[in-house]
N, C-alpha and C. Protein backbone atom coordinates (compact mmCIF):
# COMPACT_ATOMS: atom_id res chain seq x y z
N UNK A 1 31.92 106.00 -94.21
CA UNK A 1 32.25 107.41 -94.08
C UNK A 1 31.67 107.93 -92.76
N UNK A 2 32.16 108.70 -92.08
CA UNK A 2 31.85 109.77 -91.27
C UNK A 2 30.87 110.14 -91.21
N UNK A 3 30.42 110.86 -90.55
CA UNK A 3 29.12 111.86 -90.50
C UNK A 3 29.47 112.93 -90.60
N UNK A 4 30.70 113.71 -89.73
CA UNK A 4 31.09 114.81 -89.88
C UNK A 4 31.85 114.98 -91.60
N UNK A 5 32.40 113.77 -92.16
CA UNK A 5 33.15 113.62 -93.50
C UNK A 5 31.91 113.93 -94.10
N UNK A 6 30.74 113.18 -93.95
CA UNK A 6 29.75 113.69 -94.74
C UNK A 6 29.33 114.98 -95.09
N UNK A 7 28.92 115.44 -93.75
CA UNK A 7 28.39 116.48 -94.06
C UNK A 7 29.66 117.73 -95.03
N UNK A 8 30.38 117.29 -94.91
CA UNK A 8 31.72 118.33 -95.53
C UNK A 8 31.61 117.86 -96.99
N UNK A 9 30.93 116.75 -97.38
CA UNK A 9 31.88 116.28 -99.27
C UNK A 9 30.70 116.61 -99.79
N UNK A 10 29.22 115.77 -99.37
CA UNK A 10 28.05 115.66 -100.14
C UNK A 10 27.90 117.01 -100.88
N UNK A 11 27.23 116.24 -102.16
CA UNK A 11 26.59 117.20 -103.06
C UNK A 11 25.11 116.97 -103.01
N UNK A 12 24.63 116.56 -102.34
CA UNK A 12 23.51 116.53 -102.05
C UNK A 12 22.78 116.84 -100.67
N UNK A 13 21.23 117.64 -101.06
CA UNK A 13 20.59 117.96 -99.84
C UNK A 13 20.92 117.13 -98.54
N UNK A 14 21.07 117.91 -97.32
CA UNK A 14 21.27 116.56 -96.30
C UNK A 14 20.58 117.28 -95.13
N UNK A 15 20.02 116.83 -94.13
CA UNK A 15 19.38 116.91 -92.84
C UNK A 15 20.54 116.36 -92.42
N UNK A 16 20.73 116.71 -90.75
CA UNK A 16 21.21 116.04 -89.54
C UNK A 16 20.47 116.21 -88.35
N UNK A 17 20.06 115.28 -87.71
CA UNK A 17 19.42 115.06 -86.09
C UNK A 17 20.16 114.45 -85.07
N UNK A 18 19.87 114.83 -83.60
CA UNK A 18 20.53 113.66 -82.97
C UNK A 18 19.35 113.10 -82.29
N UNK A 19 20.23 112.34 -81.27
CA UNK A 19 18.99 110.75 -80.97
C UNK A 19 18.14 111.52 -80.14
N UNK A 20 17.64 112.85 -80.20
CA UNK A 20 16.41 113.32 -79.82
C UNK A 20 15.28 113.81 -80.47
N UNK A 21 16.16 113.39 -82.17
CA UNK A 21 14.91 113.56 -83.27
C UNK A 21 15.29 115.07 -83.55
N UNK A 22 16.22 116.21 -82.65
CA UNK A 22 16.24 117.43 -82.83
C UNK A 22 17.53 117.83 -83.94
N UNK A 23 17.09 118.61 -84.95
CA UNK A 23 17.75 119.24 -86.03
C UNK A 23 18.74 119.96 -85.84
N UNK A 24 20.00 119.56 -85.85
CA UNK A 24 21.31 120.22 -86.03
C UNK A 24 22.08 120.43 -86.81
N UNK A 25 21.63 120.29 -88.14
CA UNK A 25 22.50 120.77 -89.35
C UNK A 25 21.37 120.47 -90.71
N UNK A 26 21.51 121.22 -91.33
CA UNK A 26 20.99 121.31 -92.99
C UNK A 26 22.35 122.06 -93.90
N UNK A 27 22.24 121.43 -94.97
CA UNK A 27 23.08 121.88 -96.03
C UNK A 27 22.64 123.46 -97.21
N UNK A 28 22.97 123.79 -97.57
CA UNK A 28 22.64 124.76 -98.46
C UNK A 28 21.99 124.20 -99.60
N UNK A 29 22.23 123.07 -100.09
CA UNK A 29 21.38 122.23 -101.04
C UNK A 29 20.07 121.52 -100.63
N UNK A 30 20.06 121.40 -99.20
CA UNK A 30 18.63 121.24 -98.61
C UNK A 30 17.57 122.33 -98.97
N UNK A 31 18.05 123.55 -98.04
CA UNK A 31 17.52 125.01 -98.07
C UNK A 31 17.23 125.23 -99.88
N UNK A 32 17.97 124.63 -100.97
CA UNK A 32 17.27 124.83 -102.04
C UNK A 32 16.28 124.20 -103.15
N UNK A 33 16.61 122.81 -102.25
CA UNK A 33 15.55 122.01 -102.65
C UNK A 33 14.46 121.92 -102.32
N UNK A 34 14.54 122.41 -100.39
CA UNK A 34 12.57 122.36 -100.05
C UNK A 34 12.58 123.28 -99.57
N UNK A 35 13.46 125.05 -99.57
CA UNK A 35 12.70 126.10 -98.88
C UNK A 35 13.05 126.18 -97.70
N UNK A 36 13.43 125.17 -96.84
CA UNK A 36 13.82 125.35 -95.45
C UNK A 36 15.05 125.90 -95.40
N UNK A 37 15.45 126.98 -94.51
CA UNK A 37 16.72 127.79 -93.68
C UNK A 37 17.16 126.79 -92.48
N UNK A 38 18.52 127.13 -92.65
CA UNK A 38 19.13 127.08 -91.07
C UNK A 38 17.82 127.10 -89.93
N UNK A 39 17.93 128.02 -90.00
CA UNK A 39 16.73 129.04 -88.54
C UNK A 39 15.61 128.48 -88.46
N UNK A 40 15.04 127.67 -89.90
CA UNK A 40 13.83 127.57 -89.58
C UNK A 40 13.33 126.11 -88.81
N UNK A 41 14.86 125.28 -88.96
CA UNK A 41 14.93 123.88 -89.05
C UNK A 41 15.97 123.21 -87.34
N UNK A 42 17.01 124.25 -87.40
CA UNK A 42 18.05 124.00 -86.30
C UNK A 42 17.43 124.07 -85.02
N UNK A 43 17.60 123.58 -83.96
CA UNK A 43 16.68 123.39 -82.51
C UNK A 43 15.69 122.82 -82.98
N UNK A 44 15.06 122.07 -83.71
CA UNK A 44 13.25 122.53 -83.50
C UNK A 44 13.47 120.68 -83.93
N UNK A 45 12.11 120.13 -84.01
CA UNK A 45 12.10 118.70 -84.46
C UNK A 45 11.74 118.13 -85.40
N UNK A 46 12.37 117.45 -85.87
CA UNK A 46 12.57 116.58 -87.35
C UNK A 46 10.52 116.47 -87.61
N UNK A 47 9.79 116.75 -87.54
CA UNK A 47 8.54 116.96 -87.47
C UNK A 47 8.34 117.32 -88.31
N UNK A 48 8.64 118.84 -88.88
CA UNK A 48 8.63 120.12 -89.41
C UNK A 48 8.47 119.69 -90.87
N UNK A 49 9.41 118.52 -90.92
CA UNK A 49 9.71 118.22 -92.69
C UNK A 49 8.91 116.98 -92.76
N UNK A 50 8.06 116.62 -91.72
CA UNK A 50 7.62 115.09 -92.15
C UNK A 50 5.84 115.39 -92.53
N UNK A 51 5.52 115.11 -93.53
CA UNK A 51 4.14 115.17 -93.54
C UNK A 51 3.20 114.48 -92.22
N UNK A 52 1.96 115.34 -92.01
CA UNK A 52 1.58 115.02 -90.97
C UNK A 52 1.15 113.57 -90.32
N UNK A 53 0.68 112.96 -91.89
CA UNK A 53 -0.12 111.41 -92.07
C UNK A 53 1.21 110.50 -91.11
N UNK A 54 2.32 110.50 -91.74
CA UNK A 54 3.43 109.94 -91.74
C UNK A 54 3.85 110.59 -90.44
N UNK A 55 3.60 111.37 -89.65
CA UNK A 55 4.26 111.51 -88.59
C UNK A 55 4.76 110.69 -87.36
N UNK A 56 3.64 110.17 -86.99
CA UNK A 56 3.35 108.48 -86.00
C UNK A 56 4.17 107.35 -86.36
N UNK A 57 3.96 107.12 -87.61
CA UNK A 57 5.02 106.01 -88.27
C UNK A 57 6.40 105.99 -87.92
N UNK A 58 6.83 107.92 -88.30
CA UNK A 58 7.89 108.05 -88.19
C UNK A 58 8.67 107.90 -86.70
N UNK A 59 7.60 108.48 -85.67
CA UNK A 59 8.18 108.42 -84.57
C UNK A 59 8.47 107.10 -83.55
N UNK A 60 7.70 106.41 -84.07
CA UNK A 60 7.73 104.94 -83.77
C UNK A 60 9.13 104.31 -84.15
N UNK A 61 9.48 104.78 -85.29
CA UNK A 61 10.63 104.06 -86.40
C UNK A 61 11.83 104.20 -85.22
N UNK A 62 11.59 105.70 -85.54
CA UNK A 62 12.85 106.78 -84.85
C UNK A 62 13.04 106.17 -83.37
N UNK A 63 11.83 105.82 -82.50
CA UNK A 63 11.91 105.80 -80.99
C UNK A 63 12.40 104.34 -81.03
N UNK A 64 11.90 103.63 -81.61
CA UNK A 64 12.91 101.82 -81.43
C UNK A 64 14.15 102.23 -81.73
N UNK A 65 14.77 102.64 -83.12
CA UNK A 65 16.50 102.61 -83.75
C UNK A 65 17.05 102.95 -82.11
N UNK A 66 16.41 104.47 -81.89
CA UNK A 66 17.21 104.83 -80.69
C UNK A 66 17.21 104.23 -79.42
N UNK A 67 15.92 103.61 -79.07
CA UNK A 67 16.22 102.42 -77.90
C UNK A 67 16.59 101.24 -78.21
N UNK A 68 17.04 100.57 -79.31
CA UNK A 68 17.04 99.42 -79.69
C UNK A 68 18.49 99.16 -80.26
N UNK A 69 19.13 100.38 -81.29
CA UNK A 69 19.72 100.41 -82.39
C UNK A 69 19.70 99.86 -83.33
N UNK A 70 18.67 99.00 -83.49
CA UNK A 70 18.17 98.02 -84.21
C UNK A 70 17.27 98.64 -85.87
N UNK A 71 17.61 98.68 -86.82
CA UNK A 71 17.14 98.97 -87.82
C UNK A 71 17.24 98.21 -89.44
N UNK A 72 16.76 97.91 -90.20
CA UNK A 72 17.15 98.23 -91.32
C UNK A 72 16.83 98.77 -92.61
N UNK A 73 16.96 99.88 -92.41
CA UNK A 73 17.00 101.10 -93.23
C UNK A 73 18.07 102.07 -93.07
N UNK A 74 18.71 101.82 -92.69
CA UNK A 74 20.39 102.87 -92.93
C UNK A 74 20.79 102.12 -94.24
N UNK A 75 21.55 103.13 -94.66
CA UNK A 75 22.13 102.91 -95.91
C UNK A 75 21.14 102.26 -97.17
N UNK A 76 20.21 102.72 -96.99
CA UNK A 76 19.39 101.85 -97.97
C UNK A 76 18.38 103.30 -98.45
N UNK A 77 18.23 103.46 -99.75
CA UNK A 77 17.18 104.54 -100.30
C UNK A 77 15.90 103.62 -100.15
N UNK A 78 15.33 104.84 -99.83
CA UNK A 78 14.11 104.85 -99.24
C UNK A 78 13.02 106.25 -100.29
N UNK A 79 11.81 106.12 -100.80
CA UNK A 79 11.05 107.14 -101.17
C UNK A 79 10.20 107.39 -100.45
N UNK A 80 10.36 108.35 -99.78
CA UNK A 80 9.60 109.09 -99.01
C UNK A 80 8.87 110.72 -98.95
N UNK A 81 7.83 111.10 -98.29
CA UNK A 81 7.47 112.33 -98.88
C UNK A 81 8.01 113.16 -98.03
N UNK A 82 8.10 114.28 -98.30
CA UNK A 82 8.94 115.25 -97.76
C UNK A 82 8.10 116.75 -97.56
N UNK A 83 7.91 117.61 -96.52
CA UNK A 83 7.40 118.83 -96.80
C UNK A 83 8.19 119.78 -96.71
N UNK A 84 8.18 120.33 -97.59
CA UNK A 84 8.97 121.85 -98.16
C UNK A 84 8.11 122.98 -96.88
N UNK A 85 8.79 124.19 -97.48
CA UNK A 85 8.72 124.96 -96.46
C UNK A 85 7.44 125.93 -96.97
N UNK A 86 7.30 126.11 -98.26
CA UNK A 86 5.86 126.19 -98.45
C UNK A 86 4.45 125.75 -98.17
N UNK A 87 5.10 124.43 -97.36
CA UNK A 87 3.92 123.53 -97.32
C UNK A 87 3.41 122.75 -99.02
N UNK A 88 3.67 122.49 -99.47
CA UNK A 88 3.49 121.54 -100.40
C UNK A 88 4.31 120.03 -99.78
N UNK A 89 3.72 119.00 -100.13
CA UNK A 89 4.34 117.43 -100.09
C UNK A 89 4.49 117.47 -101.53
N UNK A 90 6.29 116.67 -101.69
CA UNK A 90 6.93 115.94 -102.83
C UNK A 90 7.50 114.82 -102.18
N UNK A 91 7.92 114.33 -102.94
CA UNK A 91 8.72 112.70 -102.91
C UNK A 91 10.32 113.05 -102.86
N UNK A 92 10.90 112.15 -102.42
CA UNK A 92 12.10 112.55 -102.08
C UNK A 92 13.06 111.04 -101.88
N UNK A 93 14.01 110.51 -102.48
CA UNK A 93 15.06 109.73 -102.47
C UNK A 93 15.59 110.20 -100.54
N UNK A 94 14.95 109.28 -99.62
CA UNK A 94 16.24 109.44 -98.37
C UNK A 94 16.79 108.18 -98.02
N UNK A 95 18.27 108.53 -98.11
CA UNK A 95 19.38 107.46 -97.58
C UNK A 95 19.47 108.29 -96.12
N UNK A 96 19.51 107.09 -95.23
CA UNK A 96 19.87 107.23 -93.58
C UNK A 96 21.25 107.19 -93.35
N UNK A 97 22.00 107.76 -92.66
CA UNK A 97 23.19 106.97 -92.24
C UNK A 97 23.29 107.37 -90.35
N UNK A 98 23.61 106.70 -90.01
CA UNK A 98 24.24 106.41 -88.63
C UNK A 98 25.57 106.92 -88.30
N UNK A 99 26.09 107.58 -87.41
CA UNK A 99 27.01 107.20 -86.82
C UNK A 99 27.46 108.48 -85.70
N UNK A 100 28.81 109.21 -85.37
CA UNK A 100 28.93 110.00 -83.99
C UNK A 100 29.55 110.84 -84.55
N UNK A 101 28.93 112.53 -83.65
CA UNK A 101 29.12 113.56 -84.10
C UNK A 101 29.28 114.23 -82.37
N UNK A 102 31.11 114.47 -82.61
CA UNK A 102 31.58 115.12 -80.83
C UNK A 102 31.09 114.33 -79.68
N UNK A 103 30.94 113.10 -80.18
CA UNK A 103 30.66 112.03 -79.14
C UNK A 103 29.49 111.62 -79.00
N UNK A 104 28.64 112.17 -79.77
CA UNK A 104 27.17 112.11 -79.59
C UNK A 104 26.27 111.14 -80.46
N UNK A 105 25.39 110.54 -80.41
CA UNK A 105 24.90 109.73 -81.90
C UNK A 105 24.24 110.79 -82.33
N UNK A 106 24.19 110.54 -83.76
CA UNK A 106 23.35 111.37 -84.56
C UNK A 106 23.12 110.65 -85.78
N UNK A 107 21.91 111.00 -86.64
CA UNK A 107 21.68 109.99 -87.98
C UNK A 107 21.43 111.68 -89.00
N UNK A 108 21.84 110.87 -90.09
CA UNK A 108 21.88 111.70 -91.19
C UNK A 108 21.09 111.29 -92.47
N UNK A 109 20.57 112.12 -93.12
CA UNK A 109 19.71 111.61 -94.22
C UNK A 109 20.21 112.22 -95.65
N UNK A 110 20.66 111.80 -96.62
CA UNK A 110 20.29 112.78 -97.71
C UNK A 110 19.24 112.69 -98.59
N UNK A 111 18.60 114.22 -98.93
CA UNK A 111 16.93 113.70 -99.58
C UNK A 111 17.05 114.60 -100.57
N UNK A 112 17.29 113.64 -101.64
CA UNK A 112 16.91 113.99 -102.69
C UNK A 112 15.58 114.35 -103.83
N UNK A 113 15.22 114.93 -104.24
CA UNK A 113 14.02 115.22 -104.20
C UNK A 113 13.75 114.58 -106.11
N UNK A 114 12.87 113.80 -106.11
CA UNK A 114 12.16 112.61 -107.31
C UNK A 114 11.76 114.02 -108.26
């Protein structure tokens, strides 16, 4: 599937970034699962939602896929923690997916929340 198909069918929470780690789309089922808005999430960097411990890990992950394309963890659930917009950490079901949005790469997650 698409990315853009995605983001249009899912019934589930979804993030979108592109290969600068920067936030360009959330779903309305995101915003009600962890609290985060549009506004609070769009421009700014995939950071915001990652607990702090896990931050380094993450950016490491993120900085090879995108110089490398090399991964495997797309398409594969993953439990990971997630921070809401309250600031509380929960656990969260995220599937990755890959692929191009107006020509651009971008990866997509949906996170479901455990």
């Amino acid at each position: 599937m698409h990315l853009e198909e995605l983001i249009r069918v899912t019934d589930k929470p979804l993030i979108v970034v592109d290969s600068a780690g920067v936030v360009t789309h959330i779903n309305d089922r995101f915003t009600a699962a962890f609290g985060w808005r549009a506004e609070d999430l769009t421009g700014g960097g995939l950071n915001r939602i990652i607990p702090e411990k896990m931050r380094q890990a993450h950016q490491i992950a993120f900085s090879t896929y995108v110089e490398t394309g090399n991964t495997n963890i797309l398409d594969t659930p993953l439990n990971l923690a997630i921070l809401h917009a309250d600031g509380t950490i929960g656990d969260a079901e995220h599937v990755i997916f890959a692929g191009m949005i107006d020509g651009e790469p971008h990866l997509a997650a949906t996170v479901d929340p455990l």
